[in-house]
PDB file of N, CA and C in Angstrom:
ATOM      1  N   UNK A   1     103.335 111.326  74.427  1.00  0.00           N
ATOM      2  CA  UNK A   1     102.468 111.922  75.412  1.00  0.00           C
ATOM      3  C   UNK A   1     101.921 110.888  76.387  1.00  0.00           C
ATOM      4  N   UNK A   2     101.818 109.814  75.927  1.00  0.00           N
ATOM      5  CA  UNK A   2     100.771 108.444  76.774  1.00  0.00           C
ATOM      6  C   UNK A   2     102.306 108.018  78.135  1.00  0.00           C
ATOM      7  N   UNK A   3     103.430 107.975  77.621  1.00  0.00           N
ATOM      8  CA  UNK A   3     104.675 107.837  78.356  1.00  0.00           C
ATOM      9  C   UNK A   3     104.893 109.024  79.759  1.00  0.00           C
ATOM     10  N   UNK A   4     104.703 110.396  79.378  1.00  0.00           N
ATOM     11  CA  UNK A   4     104.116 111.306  79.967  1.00  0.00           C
ATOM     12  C   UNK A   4     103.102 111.216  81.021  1.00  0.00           C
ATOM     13  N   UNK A   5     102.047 110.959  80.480  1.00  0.00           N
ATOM     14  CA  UNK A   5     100.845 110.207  81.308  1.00  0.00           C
ATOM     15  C   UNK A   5     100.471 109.293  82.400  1.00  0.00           C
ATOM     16  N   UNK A   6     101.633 108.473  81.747  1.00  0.00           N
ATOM     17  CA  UNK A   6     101.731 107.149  82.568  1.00  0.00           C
ATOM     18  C   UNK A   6     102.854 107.631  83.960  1.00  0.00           C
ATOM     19  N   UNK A   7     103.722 108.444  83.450  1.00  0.00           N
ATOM     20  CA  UNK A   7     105.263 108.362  84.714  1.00  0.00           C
ATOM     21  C   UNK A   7     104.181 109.589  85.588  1.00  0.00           C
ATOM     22  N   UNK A   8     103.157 110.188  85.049  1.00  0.00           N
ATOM     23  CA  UNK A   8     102.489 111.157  86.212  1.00  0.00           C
ATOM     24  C   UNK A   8     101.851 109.999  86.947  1.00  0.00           C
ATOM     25  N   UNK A   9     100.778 109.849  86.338  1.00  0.00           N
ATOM     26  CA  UNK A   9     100.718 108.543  86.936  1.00  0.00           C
ATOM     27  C   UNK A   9     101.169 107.885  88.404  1.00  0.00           C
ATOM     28  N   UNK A  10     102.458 107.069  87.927  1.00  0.00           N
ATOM     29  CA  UNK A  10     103.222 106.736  88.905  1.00  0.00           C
ATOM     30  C   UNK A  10     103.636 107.257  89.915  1.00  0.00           C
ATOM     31  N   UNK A  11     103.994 108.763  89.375  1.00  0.00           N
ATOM     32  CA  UNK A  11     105.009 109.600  90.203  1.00  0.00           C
ATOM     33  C   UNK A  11     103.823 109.979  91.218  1.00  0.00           C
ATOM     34  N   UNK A  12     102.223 110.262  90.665  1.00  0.00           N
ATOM     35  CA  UNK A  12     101.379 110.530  91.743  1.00  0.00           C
ATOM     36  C   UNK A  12     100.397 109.497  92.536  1.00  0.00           C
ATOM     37  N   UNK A  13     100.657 108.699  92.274  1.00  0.00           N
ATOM     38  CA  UNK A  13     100.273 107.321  93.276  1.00  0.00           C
ATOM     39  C   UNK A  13     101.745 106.875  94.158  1.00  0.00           C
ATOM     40  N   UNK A  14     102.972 107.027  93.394  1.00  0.00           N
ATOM     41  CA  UNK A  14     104.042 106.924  94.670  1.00  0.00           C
ATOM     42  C   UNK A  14     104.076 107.814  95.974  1.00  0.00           C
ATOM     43  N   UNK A  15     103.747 109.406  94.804  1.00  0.00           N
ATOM     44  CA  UNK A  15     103.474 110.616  96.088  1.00  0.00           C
ATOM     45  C   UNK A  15     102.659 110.659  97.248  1.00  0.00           C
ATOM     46  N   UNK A  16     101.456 110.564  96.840  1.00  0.00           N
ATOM     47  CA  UNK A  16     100.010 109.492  97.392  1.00  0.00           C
ATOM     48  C   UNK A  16     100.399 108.880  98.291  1.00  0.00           C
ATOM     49  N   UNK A  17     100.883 107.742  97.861  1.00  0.00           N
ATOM     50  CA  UNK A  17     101.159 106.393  98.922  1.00  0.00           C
ATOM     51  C   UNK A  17     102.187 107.409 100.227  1.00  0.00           C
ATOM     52  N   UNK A  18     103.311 107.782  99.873  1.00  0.00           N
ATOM     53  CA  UNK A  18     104.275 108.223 100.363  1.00  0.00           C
ATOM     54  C   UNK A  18     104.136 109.220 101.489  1.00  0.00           C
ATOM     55  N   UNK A  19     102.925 110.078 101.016  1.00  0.00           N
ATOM     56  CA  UNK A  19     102.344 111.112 101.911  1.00  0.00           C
ATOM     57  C   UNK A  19     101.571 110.208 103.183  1.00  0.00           C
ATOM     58  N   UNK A  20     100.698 109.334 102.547  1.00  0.00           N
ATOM     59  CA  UNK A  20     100.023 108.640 103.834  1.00  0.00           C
ATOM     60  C   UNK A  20     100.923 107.887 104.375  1.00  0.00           C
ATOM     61  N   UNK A  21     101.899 107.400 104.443  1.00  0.00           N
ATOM     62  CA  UNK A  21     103.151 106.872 105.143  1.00  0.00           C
ATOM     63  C   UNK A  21     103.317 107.617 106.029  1.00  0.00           C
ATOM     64  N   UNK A  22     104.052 108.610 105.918  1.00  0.00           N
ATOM     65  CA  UNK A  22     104.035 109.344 106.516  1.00  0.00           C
ATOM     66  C   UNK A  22     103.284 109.923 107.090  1.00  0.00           C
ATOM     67  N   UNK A  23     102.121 110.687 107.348  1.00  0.00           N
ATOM     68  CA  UNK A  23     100.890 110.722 107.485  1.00  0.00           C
ATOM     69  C   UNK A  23     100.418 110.007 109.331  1.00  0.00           C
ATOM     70  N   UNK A  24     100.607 109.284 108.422  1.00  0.00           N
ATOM     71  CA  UNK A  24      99.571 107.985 109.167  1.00  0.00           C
ATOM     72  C   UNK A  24     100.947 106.832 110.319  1.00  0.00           C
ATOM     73  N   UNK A  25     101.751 107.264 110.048  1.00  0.00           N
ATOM     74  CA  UNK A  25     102.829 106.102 110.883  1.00  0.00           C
ATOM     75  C   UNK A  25     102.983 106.777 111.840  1.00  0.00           C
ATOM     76  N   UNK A  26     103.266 106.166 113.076  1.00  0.00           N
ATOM     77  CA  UNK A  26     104.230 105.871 114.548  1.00  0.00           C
ATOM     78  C   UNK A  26     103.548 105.278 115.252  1.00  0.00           C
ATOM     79  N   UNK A  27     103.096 105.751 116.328  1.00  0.00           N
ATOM     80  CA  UNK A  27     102.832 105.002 117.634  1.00  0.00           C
ATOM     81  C   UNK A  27     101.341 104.861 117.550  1.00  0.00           C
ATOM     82  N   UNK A  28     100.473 105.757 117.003  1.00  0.00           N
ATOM     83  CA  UNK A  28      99.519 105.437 117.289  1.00  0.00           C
ATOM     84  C   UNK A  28      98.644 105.474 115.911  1.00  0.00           C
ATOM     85  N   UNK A  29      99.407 104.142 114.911  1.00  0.00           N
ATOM     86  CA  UNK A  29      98.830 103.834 113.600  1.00  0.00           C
ATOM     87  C   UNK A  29      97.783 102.649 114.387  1.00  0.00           C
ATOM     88  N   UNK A  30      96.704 102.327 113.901  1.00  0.00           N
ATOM     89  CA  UNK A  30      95.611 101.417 114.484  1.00  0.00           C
ATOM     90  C   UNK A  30      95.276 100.522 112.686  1.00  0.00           C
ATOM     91  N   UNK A  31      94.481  99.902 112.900  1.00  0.00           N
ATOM     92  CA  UNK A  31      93.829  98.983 111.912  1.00  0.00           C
ATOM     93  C   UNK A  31      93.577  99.795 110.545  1.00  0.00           C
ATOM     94  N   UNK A  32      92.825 100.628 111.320  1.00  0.00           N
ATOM     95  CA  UNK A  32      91.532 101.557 110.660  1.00  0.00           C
ATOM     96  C   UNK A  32      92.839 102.376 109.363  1.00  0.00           C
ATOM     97  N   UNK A  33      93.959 103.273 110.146  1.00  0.00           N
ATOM     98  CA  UNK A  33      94.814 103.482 109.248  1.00  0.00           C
ATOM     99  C   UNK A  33      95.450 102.948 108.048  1.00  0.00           C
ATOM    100  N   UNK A  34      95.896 101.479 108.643  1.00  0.00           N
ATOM    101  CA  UNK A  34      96.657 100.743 107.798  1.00  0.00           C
ATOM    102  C   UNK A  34      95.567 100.115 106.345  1.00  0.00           C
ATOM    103  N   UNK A  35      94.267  99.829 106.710  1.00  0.00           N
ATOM    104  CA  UNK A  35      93.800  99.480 106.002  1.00  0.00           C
ATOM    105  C   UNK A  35      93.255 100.501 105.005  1.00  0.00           C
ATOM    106  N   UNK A  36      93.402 101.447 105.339  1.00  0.00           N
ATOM    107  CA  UNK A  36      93.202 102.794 104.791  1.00  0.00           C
ATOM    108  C   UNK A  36      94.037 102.595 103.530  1.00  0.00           C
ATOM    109  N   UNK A  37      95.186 102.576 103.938  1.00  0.00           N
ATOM    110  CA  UNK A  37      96.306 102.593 102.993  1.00  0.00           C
ATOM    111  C   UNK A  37      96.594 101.905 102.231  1.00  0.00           C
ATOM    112  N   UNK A  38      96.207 100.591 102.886  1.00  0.00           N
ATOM    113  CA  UNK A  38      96.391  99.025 102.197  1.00  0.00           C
ATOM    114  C   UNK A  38      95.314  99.452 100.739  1.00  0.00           C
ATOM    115  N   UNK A  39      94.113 100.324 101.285  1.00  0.00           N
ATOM    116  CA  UNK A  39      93.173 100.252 100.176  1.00  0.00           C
ATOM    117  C   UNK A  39      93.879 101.230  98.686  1.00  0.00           C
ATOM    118  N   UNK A  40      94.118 102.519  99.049  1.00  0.00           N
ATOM    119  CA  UNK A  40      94.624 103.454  98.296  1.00  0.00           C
ATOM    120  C   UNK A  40      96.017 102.877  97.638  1.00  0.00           C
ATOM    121  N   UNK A  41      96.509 102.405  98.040  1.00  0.00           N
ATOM    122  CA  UNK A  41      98.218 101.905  97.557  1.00  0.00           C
ATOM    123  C   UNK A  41      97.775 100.242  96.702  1.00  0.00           C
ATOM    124  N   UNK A  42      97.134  99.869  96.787  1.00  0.00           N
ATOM    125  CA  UNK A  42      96.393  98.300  96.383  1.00  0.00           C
ATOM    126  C   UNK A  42      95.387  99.338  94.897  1.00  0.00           C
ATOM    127  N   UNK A  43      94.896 100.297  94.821  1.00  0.00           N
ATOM    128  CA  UNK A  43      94.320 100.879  93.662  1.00  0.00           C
ATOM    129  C   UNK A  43      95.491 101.037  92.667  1.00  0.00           C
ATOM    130  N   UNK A  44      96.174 101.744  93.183  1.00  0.00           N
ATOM    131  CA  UNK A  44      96.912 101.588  92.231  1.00  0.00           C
ATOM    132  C   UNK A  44      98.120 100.625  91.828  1.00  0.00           C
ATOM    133  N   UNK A  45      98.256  99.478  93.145  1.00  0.00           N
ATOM    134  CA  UNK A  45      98.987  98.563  92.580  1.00  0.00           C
ATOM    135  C   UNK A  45      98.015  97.243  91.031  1.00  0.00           C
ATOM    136  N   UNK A  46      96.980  97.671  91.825  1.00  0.00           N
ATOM    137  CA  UNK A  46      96.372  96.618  90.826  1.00  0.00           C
ATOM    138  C   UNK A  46      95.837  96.838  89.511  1.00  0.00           C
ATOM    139  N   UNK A  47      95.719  98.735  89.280  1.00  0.00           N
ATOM    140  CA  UNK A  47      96.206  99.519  88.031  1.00  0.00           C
ATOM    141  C   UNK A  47      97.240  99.076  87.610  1.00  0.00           C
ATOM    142  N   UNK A  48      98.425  98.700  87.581  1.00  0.00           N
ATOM    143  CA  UNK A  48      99.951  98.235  87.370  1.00  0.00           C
ATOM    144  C   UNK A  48      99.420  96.872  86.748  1.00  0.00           C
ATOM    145  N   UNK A  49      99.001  96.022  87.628  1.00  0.00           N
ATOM    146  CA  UNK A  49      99.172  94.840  87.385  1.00  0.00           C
ATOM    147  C   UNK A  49      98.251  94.147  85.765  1.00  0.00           C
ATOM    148  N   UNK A  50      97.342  95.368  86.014  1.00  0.00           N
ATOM    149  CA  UNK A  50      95.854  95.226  84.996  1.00  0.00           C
ATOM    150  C   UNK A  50      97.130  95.799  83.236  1.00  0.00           C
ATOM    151  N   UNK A  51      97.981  96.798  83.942  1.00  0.00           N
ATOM    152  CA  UNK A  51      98.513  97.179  82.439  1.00  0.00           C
ATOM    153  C   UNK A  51      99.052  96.222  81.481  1.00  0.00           C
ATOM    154  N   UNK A  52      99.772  95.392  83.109  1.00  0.00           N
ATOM    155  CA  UNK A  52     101.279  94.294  82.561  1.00  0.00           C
ATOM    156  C   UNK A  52     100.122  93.317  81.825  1.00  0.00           C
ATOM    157  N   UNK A  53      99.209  92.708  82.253  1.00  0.00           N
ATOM    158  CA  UNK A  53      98.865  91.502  82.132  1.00  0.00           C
ATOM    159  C   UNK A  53      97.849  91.863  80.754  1.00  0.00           C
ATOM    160  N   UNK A  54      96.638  92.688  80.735  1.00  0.00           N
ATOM    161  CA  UNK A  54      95.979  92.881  80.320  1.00  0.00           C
ATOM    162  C   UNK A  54      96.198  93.948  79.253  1.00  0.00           C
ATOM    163  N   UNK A  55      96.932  94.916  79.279  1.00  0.00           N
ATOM    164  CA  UNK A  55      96.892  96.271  78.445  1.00  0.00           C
ATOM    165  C   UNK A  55      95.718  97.250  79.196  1.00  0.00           C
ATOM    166  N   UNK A  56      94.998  97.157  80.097  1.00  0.00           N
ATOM    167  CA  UNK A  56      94.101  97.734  80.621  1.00  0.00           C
ATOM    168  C   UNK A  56      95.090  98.937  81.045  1.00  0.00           C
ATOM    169  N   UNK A  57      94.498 100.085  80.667  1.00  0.00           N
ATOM    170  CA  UNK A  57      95.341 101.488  80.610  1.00  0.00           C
ATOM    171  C   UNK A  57      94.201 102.257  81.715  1.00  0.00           C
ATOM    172  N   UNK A  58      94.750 102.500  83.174  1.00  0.00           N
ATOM    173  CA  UNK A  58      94.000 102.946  84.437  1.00  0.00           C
ATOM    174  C   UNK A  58      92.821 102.801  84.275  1.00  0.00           C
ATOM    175  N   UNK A  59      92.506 101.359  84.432  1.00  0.00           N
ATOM    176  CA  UNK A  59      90.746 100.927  84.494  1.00  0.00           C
ATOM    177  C   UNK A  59      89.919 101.598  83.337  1.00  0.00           C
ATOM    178  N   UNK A  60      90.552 101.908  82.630  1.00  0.00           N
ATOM    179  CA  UNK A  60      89.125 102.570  81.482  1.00  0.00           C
ATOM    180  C   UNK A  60      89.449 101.741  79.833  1.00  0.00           C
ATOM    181  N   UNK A  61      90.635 101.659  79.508  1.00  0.00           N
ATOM    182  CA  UNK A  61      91.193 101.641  78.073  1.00  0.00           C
ATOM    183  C   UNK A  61      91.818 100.476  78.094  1.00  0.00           C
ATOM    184  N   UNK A  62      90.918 100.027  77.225  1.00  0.00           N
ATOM    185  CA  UNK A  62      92.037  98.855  77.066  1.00  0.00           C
ATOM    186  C   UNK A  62      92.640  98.716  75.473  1.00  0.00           C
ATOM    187  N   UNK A  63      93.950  98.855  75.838  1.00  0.00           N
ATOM    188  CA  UNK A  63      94.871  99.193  74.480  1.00  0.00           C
ATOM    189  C   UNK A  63      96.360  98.145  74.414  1.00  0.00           C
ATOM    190  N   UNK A  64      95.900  96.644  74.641  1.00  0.00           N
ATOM    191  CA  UNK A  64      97.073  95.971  74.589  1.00  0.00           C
ATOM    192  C   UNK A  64      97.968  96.620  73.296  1.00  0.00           C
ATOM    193  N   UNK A  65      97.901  97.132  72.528  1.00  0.00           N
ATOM    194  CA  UNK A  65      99.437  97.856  71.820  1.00  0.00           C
ATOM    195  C   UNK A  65      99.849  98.815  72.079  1.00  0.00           C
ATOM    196  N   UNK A  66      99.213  99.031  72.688  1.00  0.00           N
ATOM    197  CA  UNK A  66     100.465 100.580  73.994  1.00  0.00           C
ATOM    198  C   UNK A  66     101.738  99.876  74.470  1.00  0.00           C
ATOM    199  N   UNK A  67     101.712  98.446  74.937  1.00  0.00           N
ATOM    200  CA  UNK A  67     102.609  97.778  75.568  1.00  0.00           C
ATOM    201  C   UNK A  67     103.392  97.637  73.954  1.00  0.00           C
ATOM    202  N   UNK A  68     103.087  97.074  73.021  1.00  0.00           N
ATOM    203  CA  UNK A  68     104.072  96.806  72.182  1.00  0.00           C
ATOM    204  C   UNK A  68     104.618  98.334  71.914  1.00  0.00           C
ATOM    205  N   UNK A  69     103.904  99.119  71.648  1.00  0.00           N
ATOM    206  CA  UNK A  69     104.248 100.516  70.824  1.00  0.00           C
ATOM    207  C   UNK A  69     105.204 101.265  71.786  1.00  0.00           C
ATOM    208  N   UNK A  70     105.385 101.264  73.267  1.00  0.00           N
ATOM    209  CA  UNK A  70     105.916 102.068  74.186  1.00  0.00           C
ATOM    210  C   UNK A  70     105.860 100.657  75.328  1.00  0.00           C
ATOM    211  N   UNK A  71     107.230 100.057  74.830  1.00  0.00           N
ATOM    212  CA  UNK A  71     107.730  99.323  76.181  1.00  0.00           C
ATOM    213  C   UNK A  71     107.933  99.597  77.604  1.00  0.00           C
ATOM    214  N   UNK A  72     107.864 100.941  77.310  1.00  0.00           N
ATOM    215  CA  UNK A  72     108.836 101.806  78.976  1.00  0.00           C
ATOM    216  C   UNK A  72     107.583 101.838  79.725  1.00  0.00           C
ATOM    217  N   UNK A  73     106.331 101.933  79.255  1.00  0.00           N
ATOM    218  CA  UNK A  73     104.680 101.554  79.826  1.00  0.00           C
ATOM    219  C   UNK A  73     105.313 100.371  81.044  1.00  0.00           C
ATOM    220  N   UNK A  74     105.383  98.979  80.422  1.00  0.00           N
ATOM    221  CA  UNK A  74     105.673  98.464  81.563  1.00  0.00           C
ATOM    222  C   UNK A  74     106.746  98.053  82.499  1.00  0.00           C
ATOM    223  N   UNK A  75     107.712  98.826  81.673  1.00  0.00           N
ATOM    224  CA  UNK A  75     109.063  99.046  82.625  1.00  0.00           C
ATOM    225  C   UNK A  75     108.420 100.093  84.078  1.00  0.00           C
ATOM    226  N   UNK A  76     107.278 101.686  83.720  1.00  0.00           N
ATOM    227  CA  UNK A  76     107.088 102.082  84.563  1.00  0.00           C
ATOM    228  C   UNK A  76     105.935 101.205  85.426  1.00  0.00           C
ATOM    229  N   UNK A  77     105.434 100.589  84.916  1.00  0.00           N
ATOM    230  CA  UNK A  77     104.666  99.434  85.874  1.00  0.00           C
ATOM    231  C   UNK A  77     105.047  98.855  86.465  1.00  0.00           C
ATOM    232  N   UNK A  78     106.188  98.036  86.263  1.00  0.00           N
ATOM    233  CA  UNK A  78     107.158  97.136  87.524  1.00  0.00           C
ATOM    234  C   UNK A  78     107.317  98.378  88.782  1.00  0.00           C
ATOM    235  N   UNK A  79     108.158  99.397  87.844  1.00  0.00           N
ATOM    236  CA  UNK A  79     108.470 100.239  89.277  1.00  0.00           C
ATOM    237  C   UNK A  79     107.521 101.088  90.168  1.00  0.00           C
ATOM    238  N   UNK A  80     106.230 100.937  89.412  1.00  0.00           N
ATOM    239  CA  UNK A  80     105.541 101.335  90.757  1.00  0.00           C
ATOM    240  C   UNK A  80     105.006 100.140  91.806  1.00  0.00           C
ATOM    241  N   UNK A  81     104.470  99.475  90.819  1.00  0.00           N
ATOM    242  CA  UNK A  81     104.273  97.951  91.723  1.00  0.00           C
ATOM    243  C   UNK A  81     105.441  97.982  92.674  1.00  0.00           C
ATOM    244  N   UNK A  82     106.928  98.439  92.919  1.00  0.00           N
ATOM    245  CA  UNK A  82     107.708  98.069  93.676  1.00  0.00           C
ATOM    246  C   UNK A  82     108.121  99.303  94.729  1.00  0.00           C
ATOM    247  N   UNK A  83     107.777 100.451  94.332  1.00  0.00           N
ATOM    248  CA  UNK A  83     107.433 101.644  94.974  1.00  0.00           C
ATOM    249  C   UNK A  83     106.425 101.785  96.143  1.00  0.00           C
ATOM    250  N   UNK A  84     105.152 101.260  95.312  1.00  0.00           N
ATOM    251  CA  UNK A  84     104.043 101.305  96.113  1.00  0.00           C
ATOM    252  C   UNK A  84     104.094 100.520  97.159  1.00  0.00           C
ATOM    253  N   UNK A  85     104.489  99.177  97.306  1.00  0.00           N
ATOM    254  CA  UNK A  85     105.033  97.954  97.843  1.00  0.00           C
ATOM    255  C   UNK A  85     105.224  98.783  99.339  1.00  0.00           C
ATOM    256  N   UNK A  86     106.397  99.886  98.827  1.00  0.00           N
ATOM    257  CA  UNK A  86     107.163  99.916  99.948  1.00  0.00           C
ATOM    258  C   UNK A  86     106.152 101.402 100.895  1.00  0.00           C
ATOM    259  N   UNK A  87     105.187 101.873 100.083  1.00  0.00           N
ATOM    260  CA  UNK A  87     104.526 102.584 100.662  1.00  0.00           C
ATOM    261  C   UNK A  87     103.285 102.936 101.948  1.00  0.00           C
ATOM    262  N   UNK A  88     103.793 102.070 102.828  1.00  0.00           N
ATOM    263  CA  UNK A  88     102.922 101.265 103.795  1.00  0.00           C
ATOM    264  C   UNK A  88     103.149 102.170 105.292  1.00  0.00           C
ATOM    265  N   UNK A  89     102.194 102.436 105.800  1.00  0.00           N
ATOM    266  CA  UNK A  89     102.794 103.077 107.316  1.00  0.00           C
ATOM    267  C   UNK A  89     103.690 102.055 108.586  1.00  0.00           C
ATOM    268  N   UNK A  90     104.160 102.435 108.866  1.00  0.00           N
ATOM    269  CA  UNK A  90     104.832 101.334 110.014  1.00  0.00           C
ATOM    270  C   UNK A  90     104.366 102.182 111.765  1.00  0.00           C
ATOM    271  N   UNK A  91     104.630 101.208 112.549  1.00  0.00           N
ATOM    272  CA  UNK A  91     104.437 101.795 113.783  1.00  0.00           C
ATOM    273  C   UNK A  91     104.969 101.928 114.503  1.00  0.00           C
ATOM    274  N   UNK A  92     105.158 102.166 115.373  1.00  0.00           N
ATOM    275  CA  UNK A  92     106.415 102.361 116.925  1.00  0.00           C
ATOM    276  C   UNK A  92     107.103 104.099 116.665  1.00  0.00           C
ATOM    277  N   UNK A  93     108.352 104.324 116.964  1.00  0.00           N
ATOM    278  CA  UNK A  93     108.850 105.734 117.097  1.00  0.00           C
ATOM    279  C   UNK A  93     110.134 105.919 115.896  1.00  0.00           C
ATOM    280  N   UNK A  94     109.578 106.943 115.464  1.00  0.00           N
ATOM    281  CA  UNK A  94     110.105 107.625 114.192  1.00  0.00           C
ATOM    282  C   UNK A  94     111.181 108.375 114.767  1.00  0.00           C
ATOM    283  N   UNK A  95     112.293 108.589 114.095  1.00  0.00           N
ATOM    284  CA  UNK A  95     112.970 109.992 114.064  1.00  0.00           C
ATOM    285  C   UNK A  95     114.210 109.179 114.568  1.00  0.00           C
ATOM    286  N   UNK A  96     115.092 110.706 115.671  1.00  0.00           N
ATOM    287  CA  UNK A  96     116.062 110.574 115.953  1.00  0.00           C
ATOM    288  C   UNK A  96     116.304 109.532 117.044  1.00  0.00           C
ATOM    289  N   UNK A  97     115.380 109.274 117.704  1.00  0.00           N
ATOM    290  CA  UNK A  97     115.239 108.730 119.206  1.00  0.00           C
ATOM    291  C   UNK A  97     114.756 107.177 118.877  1.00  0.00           C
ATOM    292  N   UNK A  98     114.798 106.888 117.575  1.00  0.00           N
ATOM    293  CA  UNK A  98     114.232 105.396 117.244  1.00  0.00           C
ATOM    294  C   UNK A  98     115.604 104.649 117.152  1.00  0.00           C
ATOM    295  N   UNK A  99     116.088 103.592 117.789  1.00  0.00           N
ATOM    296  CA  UNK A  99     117.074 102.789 118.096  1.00  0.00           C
ATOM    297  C   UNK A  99     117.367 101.948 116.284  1.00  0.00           C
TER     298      UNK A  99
END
């Protein structure tokens, strides 16, 4: 169930990130946006990072033998750390008409 937990988790901080990407990108992304995002996508990258290093289970639990007991814990931690990464707005022109 905690394996469960965790890939929602992921799957809804990738969604998250992914939506404000989208969201928030083209021509007229400003500071105010990006840092927006930088903040929300950085929560949960540094949830990830707190699991690998620490066993800290989403800021509340800390259960370093989750990592021994269910390895795939931080197999799904790498891949959001590398998900989220890519979850960033960009600027200029989207679509068909972007060179």
């Amino acid at each position: 169930m905690i394996v469960v937990g965790a890939f929602l988790y992921v799957l809804g901080g990738a969604a998250l990130g992914y939506y404000f990407k989208y969201r928030l990108s083209g021509p007229r992304l400003n500071n105010f946006k990006l840092c927006f995002c930088l903040i929300v996508n950085g929560f949960f990258i540094i949830s990830y990072v707190q699991l690998i290093e620490r066993g800290v289970f989403v800021y509340r639990w800390h259960r370093p033998d989750l990592l021994m007991q269910y390895p795939i814990l931080g197999w799904l931690a790498i891949a959001g750390i590398i998900v989220q990464g890519f979850a960033l707005p960009i600027g200029g022109k989207q679509g068909e008409d972007s060179p």
